[in-house]
N, C-alpha and C. Protein backbone atom coordinates (compact mmCIF):
# COMPACT_ATOMS: atom_id res chain seq x y z
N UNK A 1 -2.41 20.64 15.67
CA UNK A 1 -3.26 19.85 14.82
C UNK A 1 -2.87 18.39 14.93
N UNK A 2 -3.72 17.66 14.43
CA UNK A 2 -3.71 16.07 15.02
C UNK A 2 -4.11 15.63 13.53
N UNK A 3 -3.47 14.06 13.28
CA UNK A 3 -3.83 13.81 12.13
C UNK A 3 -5.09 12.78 12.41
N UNK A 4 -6.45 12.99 12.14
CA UNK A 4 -7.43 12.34 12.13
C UNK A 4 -7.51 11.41 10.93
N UNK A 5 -7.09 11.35 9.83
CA UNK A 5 -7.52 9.91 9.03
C UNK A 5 -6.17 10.25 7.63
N UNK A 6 -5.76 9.14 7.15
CA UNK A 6 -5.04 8.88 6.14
C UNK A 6 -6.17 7.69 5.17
N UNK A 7 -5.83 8.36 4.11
CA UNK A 7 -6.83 7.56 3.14
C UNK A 7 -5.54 7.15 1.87
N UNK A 8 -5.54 6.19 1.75
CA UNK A 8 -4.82 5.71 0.51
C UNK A 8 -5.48 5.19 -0.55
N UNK A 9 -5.39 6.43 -1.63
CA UNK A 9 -6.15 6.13 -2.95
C UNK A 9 -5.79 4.76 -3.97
N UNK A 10 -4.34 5.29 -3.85
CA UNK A 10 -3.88 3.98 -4.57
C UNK A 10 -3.80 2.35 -3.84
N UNK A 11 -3.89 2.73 -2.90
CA UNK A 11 -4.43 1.14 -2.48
C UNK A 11 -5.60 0.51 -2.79
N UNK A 12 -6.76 1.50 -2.13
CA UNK A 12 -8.18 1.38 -2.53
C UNK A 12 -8.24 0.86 -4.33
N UNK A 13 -7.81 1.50 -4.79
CA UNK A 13 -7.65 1.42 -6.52
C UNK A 13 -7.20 -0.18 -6.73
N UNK A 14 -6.00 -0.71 -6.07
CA UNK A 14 -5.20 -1.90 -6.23
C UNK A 14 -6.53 -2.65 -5.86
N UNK A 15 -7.10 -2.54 -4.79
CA UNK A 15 -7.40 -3.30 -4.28
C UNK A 15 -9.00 -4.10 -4.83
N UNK A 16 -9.66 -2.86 -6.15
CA UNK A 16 -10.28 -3.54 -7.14
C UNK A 16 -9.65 -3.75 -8.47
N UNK A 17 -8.66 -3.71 -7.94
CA UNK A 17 -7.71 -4.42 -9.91
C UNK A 17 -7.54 -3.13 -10.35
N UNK A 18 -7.85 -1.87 -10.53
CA UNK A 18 -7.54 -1.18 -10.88
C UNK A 18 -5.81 -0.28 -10.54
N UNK A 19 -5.22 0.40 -11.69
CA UNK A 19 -4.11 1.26 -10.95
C UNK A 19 -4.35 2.47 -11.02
N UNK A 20 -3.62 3.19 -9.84
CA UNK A 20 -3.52 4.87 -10.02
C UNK A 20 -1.78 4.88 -8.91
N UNK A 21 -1.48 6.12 -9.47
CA UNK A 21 -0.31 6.01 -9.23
C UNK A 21 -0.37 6.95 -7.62
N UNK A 22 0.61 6.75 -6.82
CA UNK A 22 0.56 7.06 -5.63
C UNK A 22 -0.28 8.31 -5.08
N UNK A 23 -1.25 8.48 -4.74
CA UNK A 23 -2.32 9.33 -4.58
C UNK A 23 -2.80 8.85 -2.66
N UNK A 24 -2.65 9.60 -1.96
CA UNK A 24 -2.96 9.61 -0.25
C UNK A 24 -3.56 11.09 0.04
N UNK A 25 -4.54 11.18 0.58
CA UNK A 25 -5.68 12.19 1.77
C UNK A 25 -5.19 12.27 3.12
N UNK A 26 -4.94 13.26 3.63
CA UNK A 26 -4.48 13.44 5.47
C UNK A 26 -5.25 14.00 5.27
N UNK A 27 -5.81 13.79 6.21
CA UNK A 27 -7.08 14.52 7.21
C UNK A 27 -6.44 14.81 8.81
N UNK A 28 -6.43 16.20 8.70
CA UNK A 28 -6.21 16.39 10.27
C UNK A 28 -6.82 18.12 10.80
N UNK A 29 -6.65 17.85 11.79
CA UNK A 29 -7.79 19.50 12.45
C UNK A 29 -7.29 19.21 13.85
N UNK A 30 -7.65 20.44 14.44
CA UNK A 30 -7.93 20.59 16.01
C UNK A 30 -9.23 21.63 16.22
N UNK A 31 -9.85 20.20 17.20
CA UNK A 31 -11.66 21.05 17.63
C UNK A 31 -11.46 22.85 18.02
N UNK A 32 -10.13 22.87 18.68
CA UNK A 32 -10.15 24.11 19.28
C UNK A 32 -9.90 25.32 18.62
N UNK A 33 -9.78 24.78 16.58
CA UNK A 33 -9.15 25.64 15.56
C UNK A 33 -11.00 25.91 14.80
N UNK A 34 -11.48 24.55 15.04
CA UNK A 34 -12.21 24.34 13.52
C UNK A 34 -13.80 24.96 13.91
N UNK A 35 -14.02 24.63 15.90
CA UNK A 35 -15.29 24.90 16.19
C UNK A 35 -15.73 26.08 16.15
N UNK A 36 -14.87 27.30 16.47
CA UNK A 36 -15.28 28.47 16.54
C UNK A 36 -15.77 28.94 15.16
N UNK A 37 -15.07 28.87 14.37
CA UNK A 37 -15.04 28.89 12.59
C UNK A 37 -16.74 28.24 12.39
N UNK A 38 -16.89 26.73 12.90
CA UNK A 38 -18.13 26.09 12.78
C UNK A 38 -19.46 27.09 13.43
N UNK A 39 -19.18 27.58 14.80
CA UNK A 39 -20.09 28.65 15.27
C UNK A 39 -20.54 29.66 14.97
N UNK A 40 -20.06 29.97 13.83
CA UNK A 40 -20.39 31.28 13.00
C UNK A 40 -20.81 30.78 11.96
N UNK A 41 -20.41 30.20 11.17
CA UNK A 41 -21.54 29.60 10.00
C UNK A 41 -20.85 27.95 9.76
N UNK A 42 -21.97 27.35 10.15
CA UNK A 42 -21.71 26.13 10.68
C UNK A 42 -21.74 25.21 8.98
N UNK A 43 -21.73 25.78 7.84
CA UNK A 43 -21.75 24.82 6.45
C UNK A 43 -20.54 24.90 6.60
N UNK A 44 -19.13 25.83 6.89
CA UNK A 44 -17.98 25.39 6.73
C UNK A 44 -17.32 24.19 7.33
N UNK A 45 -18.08 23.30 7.95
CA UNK A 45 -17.66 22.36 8.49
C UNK A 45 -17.49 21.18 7.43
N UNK A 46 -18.48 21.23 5.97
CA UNK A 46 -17.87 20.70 4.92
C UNK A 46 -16.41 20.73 4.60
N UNK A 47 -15.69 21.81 4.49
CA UNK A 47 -14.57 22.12 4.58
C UNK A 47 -13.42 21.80 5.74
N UNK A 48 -13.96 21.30 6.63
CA UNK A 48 -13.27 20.98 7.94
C UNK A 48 -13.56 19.21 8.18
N UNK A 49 -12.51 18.94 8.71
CA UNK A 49 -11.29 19.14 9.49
C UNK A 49 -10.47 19.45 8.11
N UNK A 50 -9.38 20.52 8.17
CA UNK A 50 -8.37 20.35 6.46
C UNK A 50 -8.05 19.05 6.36
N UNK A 51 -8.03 19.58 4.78
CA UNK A 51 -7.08 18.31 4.26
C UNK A 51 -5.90 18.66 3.38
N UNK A 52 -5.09 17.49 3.03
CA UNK A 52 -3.83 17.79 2.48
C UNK A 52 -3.96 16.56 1.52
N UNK A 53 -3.44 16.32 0.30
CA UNK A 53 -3.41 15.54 -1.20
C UNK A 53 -2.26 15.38 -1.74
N UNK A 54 -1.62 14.02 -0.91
CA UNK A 54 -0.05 13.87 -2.22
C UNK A 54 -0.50 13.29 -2.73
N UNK A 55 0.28 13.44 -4.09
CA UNK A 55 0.03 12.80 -5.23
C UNK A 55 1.30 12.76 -6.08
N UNK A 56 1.41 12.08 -7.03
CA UNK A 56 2.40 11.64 -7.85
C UNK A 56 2.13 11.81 -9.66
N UNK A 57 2.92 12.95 -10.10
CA UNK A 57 2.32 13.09 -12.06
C UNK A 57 2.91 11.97 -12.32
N UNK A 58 2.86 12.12 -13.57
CA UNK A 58 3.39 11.43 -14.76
C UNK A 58 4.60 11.00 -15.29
N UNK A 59 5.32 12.30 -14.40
CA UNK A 59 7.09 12.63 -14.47
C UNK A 59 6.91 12.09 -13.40
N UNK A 60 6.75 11.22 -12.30
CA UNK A 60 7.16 10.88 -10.82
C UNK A 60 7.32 11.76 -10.03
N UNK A 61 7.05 13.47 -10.55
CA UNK A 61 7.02 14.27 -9.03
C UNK A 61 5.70 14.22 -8.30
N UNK A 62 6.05 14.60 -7.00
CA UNK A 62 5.12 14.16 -6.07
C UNK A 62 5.08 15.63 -5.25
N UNK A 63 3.48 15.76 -4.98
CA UNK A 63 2.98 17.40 -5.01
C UNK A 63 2.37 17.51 -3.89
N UNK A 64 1.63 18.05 -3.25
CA UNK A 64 1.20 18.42 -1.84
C UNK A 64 0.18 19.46 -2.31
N UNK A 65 -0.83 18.65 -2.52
CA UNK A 65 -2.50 20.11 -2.47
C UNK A 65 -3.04 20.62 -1.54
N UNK A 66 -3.75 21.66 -0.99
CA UNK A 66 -4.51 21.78 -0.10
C UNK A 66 -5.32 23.22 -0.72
N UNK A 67 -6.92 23.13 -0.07
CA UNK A 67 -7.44 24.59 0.10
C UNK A 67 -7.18 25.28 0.81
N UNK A 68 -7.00 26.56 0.37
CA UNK A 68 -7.00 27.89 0.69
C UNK A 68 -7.61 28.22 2.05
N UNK A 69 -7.51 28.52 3.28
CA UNK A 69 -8.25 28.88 3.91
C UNK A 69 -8.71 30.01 3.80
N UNK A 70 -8.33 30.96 2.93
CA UNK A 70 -9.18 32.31 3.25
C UNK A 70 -9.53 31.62 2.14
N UNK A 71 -9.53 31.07 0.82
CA UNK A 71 -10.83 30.96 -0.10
C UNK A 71 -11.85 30.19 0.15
N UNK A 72 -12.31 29.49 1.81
CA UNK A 72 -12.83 28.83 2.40
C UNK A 72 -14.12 29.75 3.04
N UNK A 73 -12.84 30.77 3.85
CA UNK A 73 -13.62 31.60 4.44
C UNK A 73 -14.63 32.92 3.67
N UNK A 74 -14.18 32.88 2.40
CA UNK A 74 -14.31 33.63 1.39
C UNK A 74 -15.96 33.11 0.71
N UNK A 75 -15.80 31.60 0.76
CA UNK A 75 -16.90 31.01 0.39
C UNK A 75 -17.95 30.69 1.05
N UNK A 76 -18.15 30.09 2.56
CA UNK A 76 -18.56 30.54 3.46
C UNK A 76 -19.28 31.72 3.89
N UNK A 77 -19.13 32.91 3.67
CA UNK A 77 -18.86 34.00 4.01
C UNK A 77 -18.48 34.43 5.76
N UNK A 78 -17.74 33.93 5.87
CA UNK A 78 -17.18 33.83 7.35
C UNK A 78 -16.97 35.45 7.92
N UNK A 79 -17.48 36.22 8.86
CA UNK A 79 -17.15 37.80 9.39
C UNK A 79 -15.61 38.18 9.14
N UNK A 80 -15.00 39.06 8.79
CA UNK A 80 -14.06 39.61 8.76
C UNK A 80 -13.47 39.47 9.89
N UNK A 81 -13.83 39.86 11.25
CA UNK A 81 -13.24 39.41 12.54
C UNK A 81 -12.66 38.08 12.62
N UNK A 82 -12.96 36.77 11.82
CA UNK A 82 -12.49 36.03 12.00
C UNK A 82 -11.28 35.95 11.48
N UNK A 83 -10.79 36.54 10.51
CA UNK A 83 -10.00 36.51 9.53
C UNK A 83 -8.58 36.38 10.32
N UNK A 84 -8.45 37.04 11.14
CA UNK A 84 -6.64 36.41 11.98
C UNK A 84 -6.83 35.12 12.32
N UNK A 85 -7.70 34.24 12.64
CA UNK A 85 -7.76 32.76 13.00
C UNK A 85 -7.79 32.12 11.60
N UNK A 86 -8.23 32.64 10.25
CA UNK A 86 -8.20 31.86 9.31
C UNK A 86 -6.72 31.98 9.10
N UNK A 87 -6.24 33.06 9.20
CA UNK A 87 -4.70 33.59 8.76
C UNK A 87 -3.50 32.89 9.63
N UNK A 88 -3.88 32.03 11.02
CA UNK A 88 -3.60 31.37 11.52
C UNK A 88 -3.47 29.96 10.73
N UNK A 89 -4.63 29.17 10.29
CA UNK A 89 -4.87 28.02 9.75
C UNK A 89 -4.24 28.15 8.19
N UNK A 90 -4.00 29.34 7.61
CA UNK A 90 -3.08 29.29 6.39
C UNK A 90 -1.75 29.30 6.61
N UNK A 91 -1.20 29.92 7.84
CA UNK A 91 0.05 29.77 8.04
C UNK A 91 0.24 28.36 8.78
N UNK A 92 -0.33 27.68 9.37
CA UNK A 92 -0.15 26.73 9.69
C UNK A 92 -0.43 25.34 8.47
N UNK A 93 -0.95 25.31 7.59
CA UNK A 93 -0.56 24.77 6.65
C UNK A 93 0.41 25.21 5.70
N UNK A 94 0.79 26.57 5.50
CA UNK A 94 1.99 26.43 5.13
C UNK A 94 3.38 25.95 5.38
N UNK A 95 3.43 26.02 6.73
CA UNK A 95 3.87 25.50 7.36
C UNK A 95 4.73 23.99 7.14
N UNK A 96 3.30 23.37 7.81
CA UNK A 96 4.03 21.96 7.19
C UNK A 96 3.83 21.52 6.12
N UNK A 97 3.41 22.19 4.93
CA UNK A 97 3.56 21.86 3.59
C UNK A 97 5.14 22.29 3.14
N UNK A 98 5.56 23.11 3.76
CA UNK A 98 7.19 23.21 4.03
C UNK A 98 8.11 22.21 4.42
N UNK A 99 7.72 21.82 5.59
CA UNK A 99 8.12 20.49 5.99
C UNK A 99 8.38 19.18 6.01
N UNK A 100 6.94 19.25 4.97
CA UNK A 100 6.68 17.62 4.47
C UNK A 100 7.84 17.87 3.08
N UNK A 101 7.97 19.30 2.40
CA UNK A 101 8.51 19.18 1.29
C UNK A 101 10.03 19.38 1.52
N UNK A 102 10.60 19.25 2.36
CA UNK A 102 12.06 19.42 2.99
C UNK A 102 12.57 17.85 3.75
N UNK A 103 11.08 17.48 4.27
CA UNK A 103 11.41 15.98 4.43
C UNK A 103 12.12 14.65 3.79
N UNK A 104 13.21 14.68 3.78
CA UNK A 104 13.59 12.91 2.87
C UNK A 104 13.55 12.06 3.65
């Protein structure tokens, strides 16, 4: 997977006078994960490329969101056959949601 776009909320926010406390969007996918998924019912592409959501509470911890890929595929209604490639794309965000959270 490749990271296609970083969005920084709290900048955007600064940047009309407003504050929000550290809030960033990764956007990243690979065509060769997301198209086949798209070829079978091509609305899940709303859902695609994933994304990932740090963010920062109130207490200063800082959290790591993402959707579900099988509750993606679930919504969608994506064939059952696909289901080891979604089970792929959940372990692979678990993954580095591991990573990023082991990272200092």
């Amino acid at each position: 997977m490749i990271a296609l776009a970083h969005i920084d909320h709290a900048a955007a926010a600064a940047a009309v006078g407003l504050s929000l406390r550290p809030t960033e969007l990764l956007i990243f996918g690979d065509a060769r994960d997301s198209t086949p998924l798209m070829e079978l019912v091509q609305t899940i592409g709303i859902d695609l490329p994933l994304r990932a959501l740090t963010w920062q509470d109130e207490a200063g911890v800082t959290w790591l969101s993402y959707t579900d890929p099988n509750w993606m595929a679930k919504r969608h209604g994506l064939p059952s056959e696909v289901v080891p490639a979604v089970s792929i794309l959940f372990a692979a965000l678990n993954q580095m949601a591991r990573s990023a959270a082991t990272s200092t």
